[in-house]
N, C-alpha and C. Protein backbone atom coordinates (compact mmCIF):
# COMPACT_ATOMS: atom_id res chain seq x y z
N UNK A 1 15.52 1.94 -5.64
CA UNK A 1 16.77 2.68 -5.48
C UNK A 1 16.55 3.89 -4.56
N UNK A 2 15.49 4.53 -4.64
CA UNK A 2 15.37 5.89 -3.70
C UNK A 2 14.95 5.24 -2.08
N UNK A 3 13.78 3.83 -2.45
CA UNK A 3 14.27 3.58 -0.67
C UNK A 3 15.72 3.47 -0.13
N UNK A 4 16.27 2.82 -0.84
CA UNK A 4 17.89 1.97 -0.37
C UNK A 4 18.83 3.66 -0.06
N UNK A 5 18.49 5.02 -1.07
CA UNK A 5 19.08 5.66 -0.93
C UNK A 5 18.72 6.70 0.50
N UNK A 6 17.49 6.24 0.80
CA UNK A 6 16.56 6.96 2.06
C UNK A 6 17.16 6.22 3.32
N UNK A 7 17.99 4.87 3.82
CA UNK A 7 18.37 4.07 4.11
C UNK A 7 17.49 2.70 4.69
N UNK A 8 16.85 2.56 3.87
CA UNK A 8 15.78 0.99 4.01
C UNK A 8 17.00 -0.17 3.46
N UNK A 9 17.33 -0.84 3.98
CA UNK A 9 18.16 -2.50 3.86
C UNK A 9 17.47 -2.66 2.37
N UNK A 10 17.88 -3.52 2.10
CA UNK A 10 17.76 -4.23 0.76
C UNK A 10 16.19 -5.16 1.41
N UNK A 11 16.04 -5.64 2.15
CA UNK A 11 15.30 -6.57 2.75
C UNK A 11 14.02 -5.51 3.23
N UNK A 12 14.32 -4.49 3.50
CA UNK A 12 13.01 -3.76 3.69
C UNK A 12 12.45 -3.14 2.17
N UNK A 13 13.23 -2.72 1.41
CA UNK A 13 12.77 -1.97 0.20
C UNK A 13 12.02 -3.10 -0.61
N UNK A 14 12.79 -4.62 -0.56
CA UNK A 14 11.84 -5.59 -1.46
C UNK A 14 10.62 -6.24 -0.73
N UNK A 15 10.61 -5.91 0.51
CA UNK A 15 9.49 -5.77 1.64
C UNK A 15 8.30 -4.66 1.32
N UNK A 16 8.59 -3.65 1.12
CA UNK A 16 7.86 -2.36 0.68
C UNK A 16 6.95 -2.60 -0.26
N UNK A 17 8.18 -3.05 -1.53
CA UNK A 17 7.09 -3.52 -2.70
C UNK A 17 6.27 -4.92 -2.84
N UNK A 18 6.31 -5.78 -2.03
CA UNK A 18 5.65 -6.74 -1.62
C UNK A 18 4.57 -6.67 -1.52
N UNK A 19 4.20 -5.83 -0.13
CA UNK A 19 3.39 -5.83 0.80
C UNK A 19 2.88 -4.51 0.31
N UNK A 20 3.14 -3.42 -0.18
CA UNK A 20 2.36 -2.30 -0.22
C UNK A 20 2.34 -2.05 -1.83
N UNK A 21 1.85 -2.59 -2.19
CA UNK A 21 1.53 -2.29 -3.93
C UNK A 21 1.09 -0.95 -4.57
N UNK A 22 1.37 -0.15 -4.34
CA UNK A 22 0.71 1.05 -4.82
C UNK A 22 1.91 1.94 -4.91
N UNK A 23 2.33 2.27 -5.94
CA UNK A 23 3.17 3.51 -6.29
C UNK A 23 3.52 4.80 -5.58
N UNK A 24 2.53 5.56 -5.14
CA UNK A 24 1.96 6.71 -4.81
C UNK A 24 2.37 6.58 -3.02
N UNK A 25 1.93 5.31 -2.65
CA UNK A 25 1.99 5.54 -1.19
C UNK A 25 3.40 5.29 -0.87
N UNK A 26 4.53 4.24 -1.47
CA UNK A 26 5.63 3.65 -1.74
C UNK A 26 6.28 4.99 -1.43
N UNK A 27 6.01 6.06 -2.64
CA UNK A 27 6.72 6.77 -2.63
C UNK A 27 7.07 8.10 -1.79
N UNK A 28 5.33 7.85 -1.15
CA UNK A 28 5.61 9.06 -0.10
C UNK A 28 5.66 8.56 1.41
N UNK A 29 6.23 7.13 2.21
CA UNK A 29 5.98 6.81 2.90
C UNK A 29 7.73 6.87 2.91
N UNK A 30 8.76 6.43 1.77
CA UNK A 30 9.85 6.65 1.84
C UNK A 30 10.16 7.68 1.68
N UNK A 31 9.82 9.37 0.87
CA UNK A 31 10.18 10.78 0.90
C UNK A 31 9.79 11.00 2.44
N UNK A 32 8.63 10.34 3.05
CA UNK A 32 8.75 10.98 4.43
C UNK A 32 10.06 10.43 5.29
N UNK A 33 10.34 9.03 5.27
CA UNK A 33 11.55 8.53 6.00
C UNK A 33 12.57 9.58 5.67
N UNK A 34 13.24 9.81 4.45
CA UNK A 34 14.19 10.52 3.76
C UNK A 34 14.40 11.55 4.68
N UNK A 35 13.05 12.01 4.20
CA UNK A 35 12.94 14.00 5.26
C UNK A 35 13.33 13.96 6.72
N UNK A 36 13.33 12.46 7.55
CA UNK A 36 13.60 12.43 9.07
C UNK A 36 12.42 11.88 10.04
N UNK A 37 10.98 12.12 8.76
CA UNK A 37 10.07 11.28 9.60
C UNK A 37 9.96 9.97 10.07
N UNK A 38 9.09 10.17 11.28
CA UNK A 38 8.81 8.52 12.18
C UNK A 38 8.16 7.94 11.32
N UNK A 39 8.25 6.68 11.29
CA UNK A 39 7.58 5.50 10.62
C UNK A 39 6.22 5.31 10.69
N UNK A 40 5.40 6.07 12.07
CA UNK A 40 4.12 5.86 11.80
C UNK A 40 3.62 7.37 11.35
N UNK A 41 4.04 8.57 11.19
CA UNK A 41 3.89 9.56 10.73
C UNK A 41 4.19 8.93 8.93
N UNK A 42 5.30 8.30 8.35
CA UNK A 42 5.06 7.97 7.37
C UNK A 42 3.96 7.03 6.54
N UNK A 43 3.83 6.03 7.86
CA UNK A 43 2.27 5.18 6.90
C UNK A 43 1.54 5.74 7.27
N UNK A 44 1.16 7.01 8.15
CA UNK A 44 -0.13 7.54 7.88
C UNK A 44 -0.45 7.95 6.19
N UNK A 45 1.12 8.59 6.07
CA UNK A 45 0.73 9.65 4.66
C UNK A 45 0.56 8.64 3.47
N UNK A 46 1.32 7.14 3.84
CA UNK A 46 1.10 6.61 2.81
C UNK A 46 -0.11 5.86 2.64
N UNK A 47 -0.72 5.50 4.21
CA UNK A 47 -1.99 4.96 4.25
C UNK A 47 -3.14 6.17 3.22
N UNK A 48 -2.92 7.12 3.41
CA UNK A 48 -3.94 8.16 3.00
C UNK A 48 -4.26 8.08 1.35
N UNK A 49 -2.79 7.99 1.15
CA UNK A 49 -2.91 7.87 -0.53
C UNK A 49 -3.67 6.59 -1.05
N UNK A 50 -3.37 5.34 -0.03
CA UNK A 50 -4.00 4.32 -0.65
C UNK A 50 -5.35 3.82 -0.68
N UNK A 51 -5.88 5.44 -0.03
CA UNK A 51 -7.31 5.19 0.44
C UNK A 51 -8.07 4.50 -0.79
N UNK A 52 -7.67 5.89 -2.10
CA UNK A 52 -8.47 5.85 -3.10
C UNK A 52 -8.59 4.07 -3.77
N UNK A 53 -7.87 3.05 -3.45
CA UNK A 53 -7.45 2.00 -3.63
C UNK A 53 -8.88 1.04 -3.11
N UNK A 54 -9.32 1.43 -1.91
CA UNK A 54 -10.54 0.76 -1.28
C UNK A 54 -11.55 1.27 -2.19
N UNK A 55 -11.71 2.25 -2.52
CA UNK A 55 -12.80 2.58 -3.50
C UNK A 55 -12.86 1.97 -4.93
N UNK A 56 -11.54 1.92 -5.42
CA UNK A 56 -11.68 0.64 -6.54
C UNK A 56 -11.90 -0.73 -6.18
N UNK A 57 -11.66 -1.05 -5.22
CA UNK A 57 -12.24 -2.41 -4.67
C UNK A 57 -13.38 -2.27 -4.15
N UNK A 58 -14.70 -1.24 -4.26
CA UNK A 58 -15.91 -1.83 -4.23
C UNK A 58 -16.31 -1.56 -5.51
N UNK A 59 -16.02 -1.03 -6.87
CA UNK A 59 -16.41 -1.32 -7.66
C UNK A 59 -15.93 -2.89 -8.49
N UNK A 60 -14.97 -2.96 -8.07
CA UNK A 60 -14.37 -4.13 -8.71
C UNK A 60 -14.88 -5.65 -7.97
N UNK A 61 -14.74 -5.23 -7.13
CA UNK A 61 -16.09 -6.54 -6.75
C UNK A 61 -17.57 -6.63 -6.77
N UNK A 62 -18.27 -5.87 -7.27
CA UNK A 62 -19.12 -6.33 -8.06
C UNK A 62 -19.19 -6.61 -9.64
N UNK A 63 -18.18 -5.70 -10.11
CA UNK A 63 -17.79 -6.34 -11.14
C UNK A 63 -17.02 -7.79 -11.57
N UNK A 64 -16.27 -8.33 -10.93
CA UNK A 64 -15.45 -9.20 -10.72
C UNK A 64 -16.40 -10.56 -9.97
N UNK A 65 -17.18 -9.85 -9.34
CA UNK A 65 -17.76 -11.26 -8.22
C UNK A 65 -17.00 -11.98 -7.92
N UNK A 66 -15.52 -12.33 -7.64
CA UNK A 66 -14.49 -13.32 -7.41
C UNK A 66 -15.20 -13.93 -6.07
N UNK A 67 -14.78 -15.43 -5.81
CA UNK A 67 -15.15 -16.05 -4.66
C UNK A 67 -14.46 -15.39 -3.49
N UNK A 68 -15.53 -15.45 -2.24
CA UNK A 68 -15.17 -15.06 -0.86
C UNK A 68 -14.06 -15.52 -0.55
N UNK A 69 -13.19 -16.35 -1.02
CA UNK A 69 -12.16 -17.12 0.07
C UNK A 69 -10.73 -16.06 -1.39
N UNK A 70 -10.94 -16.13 -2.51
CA UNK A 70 -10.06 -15.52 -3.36
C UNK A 70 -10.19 -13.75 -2.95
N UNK A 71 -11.22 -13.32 -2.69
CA UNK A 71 -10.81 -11.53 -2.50
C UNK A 71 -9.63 -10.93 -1.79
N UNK A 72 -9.71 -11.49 -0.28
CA UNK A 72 -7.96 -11.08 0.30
C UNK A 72 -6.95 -10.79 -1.10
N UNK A 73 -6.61 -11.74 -1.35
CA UNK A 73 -5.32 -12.30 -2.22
C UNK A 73 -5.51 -11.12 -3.31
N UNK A 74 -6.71 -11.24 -3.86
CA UNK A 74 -6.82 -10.34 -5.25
C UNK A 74 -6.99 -8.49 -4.97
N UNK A 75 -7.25 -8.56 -3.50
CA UNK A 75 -7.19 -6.70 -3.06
C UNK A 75 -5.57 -6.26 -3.03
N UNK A 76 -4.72 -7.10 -2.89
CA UNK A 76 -3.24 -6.82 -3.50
C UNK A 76 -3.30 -6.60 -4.51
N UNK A 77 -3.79 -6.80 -5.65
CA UNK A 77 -3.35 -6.25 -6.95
C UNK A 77 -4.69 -4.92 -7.68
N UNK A 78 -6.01 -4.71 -6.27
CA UNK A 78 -6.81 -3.19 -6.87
C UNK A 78 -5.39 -2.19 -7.18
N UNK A 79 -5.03 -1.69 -8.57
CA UNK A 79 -4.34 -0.42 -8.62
C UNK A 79 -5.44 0.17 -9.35
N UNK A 80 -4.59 1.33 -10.07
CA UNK A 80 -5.04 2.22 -11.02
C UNK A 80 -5.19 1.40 -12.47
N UNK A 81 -4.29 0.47 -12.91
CA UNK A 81 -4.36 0.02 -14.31
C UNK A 81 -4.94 -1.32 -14.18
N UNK A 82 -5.01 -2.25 -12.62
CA UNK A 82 -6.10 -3.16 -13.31
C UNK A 82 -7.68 -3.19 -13.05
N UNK A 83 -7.88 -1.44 -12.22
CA UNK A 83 -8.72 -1.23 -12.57
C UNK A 83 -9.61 -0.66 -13.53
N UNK A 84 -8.32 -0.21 -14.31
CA UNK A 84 -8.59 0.66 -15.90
C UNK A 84 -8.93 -0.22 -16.63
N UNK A 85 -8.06 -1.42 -16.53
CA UNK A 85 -8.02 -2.82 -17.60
C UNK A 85 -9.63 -3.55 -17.30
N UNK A 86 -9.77 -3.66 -16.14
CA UNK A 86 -10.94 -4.50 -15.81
C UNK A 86 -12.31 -3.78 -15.91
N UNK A 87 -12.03 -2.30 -16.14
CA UNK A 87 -13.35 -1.74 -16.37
C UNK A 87 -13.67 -1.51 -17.91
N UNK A 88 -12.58 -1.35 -18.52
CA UNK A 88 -12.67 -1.83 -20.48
C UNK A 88 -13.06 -2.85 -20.82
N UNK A 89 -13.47 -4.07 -19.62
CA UNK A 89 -13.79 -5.12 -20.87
C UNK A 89 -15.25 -5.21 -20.89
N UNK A 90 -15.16 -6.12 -21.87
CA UNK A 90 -17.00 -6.17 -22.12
C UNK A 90 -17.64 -6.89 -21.44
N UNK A 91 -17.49 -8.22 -20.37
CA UNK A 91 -17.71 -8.90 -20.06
C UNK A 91 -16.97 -9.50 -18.69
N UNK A 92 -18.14 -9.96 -17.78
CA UNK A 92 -17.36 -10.62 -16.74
C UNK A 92 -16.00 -11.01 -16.73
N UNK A 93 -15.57 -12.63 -17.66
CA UNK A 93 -15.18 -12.94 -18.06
C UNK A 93 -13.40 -12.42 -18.21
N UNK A 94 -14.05 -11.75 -19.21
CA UNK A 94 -12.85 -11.16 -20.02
C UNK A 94 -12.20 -9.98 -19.36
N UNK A 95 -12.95 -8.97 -18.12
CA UNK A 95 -12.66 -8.07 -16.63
C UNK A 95 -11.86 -9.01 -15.93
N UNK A 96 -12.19 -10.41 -15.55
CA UNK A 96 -11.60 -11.06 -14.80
C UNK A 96 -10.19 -11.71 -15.34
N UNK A 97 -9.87 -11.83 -16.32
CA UNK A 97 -8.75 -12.35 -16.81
C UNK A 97 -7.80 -11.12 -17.14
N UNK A 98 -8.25 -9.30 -17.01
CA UNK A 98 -7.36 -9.01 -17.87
C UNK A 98 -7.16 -8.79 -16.20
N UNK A 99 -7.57 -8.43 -15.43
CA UNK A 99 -7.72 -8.06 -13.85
C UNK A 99 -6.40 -8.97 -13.55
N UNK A 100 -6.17 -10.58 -13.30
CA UNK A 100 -5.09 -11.37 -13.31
C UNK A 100 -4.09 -10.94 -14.49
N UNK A 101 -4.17 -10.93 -15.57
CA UNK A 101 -2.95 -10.93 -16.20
C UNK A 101 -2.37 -9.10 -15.89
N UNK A 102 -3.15 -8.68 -15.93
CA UNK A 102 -2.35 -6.92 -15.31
C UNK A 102 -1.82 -7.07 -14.51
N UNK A 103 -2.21 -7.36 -13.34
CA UNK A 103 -2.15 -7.33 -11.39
C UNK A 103 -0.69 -8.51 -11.68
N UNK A 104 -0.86 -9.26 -12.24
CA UNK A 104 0.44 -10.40 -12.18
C UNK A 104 1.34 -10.14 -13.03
N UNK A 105 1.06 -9.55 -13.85
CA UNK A 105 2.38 -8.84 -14.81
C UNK A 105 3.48 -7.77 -14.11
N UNK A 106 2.50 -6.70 -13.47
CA UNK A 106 3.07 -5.58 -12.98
C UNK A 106 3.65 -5.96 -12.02
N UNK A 107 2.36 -6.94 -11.09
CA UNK A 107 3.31 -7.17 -9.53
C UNK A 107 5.01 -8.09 -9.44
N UNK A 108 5.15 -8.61 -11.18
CA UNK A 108 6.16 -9.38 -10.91
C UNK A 108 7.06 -8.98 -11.55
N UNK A 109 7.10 -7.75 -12.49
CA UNK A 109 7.83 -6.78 -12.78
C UNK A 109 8.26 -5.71 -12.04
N UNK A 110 7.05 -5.47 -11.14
CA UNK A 110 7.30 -3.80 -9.99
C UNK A 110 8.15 -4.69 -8.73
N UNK A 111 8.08 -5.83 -8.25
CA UNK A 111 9.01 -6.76 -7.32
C UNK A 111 10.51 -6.61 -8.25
N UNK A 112 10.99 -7.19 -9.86
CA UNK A 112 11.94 -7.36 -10.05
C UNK A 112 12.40 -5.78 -10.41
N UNK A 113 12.03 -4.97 -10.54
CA UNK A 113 12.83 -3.65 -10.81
C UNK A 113 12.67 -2.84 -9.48
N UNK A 114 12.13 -3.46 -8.45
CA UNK A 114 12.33 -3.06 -6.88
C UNK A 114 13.78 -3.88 -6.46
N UNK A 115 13.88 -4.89 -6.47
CA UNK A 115 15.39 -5.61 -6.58
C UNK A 115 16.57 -5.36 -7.05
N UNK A 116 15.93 -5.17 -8.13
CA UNK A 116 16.85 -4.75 -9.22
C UNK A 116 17.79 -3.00 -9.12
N UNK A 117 17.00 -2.27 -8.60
CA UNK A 117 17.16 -1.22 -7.87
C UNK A 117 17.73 -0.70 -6.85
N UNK A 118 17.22 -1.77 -5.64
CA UNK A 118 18.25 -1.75 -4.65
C UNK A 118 19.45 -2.11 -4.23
N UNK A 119 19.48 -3.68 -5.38
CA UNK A 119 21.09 -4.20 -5.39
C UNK A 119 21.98 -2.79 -6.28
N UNK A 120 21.55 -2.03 -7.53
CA UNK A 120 22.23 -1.12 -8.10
C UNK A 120 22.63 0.57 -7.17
N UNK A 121 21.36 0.08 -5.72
CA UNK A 121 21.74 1.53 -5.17
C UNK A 121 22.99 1.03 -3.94
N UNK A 122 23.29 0.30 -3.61
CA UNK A 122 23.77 -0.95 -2.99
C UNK A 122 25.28 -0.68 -3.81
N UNK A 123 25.41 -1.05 -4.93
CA UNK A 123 26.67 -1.24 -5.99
C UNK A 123 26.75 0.26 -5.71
N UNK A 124 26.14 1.57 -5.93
CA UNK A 124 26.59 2.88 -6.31
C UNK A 124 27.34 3.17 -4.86
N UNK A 125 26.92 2.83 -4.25
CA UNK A 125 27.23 3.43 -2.43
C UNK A 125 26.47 4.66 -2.18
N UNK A 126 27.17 5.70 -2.17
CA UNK A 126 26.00 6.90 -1.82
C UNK A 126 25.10 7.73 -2.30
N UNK A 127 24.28 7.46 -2.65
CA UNK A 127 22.88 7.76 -3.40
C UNK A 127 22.93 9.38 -3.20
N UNK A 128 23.17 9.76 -2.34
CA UNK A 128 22.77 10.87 -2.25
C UNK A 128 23.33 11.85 -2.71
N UNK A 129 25.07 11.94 -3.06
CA UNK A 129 26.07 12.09 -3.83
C UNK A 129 25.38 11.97 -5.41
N UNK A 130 24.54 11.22 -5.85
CA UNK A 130 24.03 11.31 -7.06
C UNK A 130 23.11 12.22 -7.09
N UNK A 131 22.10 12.47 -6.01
CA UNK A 131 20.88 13.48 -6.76
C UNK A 131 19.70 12.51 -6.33
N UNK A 132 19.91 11.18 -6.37
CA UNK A 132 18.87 10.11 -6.27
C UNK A 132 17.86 10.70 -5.02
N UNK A 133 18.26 11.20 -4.18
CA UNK A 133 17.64 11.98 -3.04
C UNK A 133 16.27 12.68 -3.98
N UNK A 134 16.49 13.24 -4.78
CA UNK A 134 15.26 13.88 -5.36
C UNK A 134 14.30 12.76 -6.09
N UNK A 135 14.50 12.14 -6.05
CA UNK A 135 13.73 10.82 -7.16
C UNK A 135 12.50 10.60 -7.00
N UNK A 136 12.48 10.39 -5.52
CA UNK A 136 10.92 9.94 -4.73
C UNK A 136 9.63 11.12 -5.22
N UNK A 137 10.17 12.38 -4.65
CA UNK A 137 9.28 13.56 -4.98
C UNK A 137 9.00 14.19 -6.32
N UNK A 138 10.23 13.80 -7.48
CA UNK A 138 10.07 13.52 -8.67
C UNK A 138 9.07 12.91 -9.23
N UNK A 139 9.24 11.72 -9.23
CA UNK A 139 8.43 10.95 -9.32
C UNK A 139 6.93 11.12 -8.95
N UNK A 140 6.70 11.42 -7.67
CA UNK A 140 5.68 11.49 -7.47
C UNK A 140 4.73 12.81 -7.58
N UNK A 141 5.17 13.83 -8.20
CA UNK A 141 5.15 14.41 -8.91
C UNK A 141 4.63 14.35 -10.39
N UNK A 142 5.32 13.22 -10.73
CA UNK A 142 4.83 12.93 -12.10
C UNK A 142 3.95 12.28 -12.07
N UNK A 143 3.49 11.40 -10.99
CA UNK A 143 2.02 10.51 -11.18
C UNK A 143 0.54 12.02 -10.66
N UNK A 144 1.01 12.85 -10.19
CA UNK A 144 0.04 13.26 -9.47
C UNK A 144 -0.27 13.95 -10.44
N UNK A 145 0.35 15.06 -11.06
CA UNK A 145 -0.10 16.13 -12.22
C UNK A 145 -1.00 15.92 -13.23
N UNK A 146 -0.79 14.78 -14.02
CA UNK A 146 -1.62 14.61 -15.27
C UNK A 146 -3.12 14.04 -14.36
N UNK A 147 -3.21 13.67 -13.33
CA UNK A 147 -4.98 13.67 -12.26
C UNK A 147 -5.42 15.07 -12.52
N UNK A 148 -4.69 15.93 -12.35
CA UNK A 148 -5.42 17.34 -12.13
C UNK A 148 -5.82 18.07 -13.08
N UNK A 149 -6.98 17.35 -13.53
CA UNK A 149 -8.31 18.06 -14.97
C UNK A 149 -8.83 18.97 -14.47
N UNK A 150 -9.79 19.16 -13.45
CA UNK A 150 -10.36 20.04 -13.14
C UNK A 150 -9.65 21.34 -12.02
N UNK A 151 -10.51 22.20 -12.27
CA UNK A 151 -10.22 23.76 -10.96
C UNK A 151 -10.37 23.25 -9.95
N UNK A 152 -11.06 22.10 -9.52
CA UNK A 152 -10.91 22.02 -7.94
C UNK A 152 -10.25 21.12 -7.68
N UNK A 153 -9.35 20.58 -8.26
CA UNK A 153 -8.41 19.29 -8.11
C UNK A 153 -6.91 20.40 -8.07
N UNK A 154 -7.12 21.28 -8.83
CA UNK A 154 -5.80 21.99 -9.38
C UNK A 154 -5.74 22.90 -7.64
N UNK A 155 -7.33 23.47 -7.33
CA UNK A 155 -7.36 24.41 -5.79
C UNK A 155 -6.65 23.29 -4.94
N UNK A 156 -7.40 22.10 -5.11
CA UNK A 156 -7.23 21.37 -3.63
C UNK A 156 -5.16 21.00 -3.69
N UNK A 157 -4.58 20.63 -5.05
CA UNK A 157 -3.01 20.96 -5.08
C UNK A 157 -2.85 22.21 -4.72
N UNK A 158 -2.91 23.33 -4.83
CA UNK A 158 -2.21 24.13 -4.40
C UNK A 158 -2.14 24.40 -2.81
N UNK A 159 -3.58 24.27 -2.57
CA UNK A 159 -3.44 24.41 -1.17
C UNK A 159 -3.02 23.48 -0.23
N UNK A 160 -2.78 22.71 -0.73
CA UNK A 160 -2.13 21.13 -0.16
C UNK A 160 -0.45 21.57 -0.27
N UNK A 161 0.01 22.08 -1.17
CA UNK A 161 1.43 22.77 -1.35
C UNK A 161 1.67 23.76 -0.29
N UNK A 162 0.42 25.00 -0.16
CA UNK A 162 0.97 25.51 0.58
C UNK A 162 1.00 25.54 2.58
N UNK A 163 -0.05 24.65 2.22
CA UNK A 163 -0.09 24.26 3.82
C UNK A 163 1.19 23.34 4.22
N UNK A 164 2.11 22.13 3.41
CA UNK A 164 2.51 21.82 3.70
C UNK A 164 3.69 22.29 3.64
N UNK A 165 4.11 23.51 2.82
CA UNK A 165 5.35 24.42 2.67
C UNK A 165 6.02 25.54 3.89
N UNK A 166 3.91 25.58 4.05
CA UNK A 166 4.40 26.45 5.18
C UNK A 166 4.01 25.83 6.90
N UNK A 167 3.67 24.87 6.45
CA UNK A 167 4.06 24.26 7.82
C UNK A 167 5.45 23.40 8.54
N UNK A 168 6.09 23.48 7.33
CA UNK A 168 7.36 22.51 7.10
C UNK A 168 8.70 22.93 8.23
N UNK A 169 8.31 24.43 8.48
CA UNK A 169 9.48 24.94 9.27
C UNK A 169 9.14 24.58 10.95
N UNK A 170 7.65 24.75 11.26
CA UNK A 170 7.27 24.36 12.54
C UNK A 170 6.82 23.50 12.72
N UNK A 171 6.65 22.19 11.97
CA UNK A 171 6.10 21.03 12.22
C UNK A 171 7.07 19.80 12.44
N UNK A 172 6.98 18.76 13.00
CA UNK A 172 8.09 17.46 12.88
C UNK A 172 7.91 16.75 11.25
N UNK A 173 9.17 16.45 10.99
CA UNK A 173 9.10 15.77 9.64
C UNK A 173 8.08 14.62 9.35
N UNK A 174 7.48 14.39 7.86
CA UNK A 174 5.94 14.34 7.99
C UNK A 174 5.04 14.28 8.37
N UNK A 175 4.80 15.37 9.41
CA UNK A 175 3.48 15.88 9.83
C UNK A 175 3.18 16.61 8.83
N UNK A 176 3.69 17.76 8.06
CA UNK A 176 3.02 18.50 7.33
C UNK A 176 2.13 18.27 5.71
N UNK A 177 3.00 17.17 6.24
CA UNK A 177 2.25 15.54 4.89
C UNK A 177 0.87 15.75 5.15
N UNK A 178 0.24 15.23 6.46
CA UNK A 178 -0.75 14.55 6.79
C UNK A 178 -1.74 16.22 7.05
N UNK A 179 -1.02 16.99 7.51
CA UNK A 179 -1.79 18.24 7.38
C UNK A 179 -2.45 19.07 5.71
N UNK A 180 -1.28 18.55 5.25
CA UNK A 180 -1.97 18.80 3.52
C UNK A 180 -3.00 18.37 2.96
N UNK A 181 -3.71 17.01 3.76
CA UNK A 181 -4.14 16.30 3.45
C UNK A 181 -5.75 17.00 3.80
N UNK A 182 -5.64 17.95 4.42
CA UNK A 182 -7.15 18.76 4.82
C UNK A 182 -7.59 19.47 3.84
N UNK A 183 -6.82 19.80 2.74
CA UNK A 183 -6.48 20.72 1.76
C UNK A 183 -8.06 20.21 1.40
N UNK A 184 -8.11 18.96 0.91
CA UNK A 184 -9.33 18.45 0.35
C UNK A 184 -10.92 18.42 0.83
N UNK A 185 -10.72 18.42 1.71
CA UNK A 185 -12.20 18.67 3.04
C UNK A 185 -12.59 20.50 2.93
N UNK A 186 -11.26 21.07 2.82
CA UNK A 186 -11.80 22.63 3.09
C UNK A 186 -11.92 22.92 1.96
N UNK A 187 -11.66 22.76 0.80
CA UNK A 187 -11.68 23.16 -0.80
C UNK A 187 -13.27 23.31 -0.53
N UNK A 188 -13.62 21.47 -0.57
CA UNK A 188 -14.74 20.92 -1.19
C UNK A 188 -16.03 21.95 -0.31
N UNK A 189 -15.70 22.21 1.50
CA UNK A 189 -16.43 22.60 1.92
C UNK A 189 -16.58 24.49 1.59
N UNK A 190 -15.41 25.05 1.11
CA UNK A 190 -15.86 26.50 0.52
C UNK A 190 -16.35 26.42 -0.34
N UNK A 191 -16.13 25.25 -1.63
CA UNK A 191 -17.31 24.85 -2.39
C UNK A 191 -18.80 24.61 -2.08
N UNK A 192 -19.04 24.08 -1.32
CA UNK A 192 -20.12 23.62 -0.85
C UNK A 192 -20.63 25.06 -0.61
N UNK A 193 -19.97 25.97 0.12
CA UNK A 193 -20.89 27.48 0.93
C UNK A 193 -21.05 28.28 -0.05
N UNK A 194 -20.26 28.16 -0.86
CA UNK A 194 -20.42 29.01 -2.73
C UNK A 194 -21.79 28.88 -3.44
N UNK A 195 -21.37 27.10 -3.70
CA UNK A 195 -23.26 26.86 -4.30
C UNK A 195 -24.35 27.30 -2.97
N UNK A 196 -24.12 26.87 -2.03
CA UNK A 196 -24.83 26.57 -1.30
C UNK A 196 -25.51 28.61 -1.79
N UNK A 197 -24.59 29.62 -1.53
CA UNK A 197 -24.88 30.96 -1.40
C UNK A 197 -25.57 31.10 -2.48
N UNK A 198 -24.93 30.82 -4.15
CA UNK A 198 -25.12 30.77 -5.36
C UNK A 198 -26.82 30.44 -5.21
N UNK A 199 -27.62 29.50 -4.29
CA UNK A 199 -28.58 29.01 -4.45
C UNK A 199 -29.66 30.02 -4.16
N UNK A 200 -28.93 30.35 -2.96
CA UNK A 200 -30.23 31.56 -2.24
C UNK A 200 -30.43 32.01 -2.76
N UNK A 201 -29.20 33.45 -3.57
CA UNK A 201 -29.49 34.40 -4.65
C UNK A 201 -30.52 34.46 -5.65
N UNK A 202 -30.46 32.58 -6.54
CA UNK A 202 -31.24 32.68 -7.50
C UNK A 202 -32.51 32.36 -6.72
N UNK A 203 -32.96 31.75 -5.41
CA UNK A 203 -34.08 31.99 -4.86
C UNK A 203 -34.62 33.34 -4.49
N UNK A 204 -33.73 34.02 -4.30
CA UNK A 204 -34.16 35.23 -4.20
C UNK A 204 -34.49 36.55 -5.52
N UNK A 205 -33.78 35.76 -6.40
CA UNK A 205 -34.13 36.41 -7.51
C UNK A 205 -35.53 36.26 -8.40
N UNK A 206 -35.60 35.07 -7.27
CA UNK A 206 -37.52 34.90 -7.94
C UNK A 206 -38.69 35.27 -7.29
């Protein structure tokens, strides 16, 4: 419903969820369309999110060992929950079956309430007249917050907020996406010069 209300056809929004399985990127690849951004300024930001996605697919294939000719097919369904599901079980086996029944449950539920969605934003007419305009960033919002356990997850959000808040007035619509996205490189590296300082001291204290 928030693509259809961003203006994606009915045929692109059940396209979206097809082909790009991941929640997170879905949602900020259409908040960037929304905002006025270009299409490849938007799959950058959404490519970025789905990085973390390749990294569950090298643990999951060695866990999984699935045959060479089956991996393509089955890197559509690395998310967050069938890699949660497939790392709870006890056994090859039993990783590999919950891995299919998750990945095929969700993907054929997250397709019918992607449908289901757009024919109802479709029936409403103007989405935007509702509020639905806020949904995307809502939303994504709500997947991102409960990640942020630690102080440097909570630093690297804020400064990701404010770089992209305050770049928002002089930048083209999502660029300041993809600029937030440094937030994480400079955290980690004033971290890095902290211990790194932290180290000398206690060398020098001996």
């Amino acid at each position: 419903m928030t693509s259809a209300g961003s203006g994606l056809t009915l045929l692109q929004t059940c396209a979206l969820s097809l082909l790009v399985f991941t929640g997170a990127s879905q949602f900020a690849l259409v908040g960037a369309l929304a905002a006025g951004g270009g299409p490849f300024t938007a799959a950058a930001g959404a490519f970025f999110l789905g990085v973390r996605n390749a990294f569950y697919g090298l643990r999951l294939s060695q866990l999984l060992a699935l045959p060479r000719a089956v991996r393509p097919f089955a890197a559509q369904w690395v998310i967050d929950e069938t890699t949660a599901v497939s790392l709870a079980q006890p056994g090859r086996r039993s990783a590999r079956i919950g891995f299919l029944v998750t990945g095929l449950s969700l993907y054929l539920l997250w397709n019918l309430t992607t449908l289901l969605g757009a024919l109802g934003a479709e029936a409403i007419g103007d989405t935007d007249a509702w509020g639905l305009d806020a949904a995307g960033p809502a939303v994504f919002l709500a997947l991102l917050a409960p990640m942020l356990r630690t102080g440097t997850e909570r630093t690297v959000a804020g400064l990701a907020v404010l770089l992209g808040l305050g770049l928002l007035p002089v930048l083209p619509a999502g660029v300041p996406v993809l600029a937030a996205a440094l937030a994480a490189p400079a955290v980690l590296w004033a971290q890095g010069r902290k211990n790194a300082s932290r180290g000398d001291m206690a060398e020098g204290d001996r």
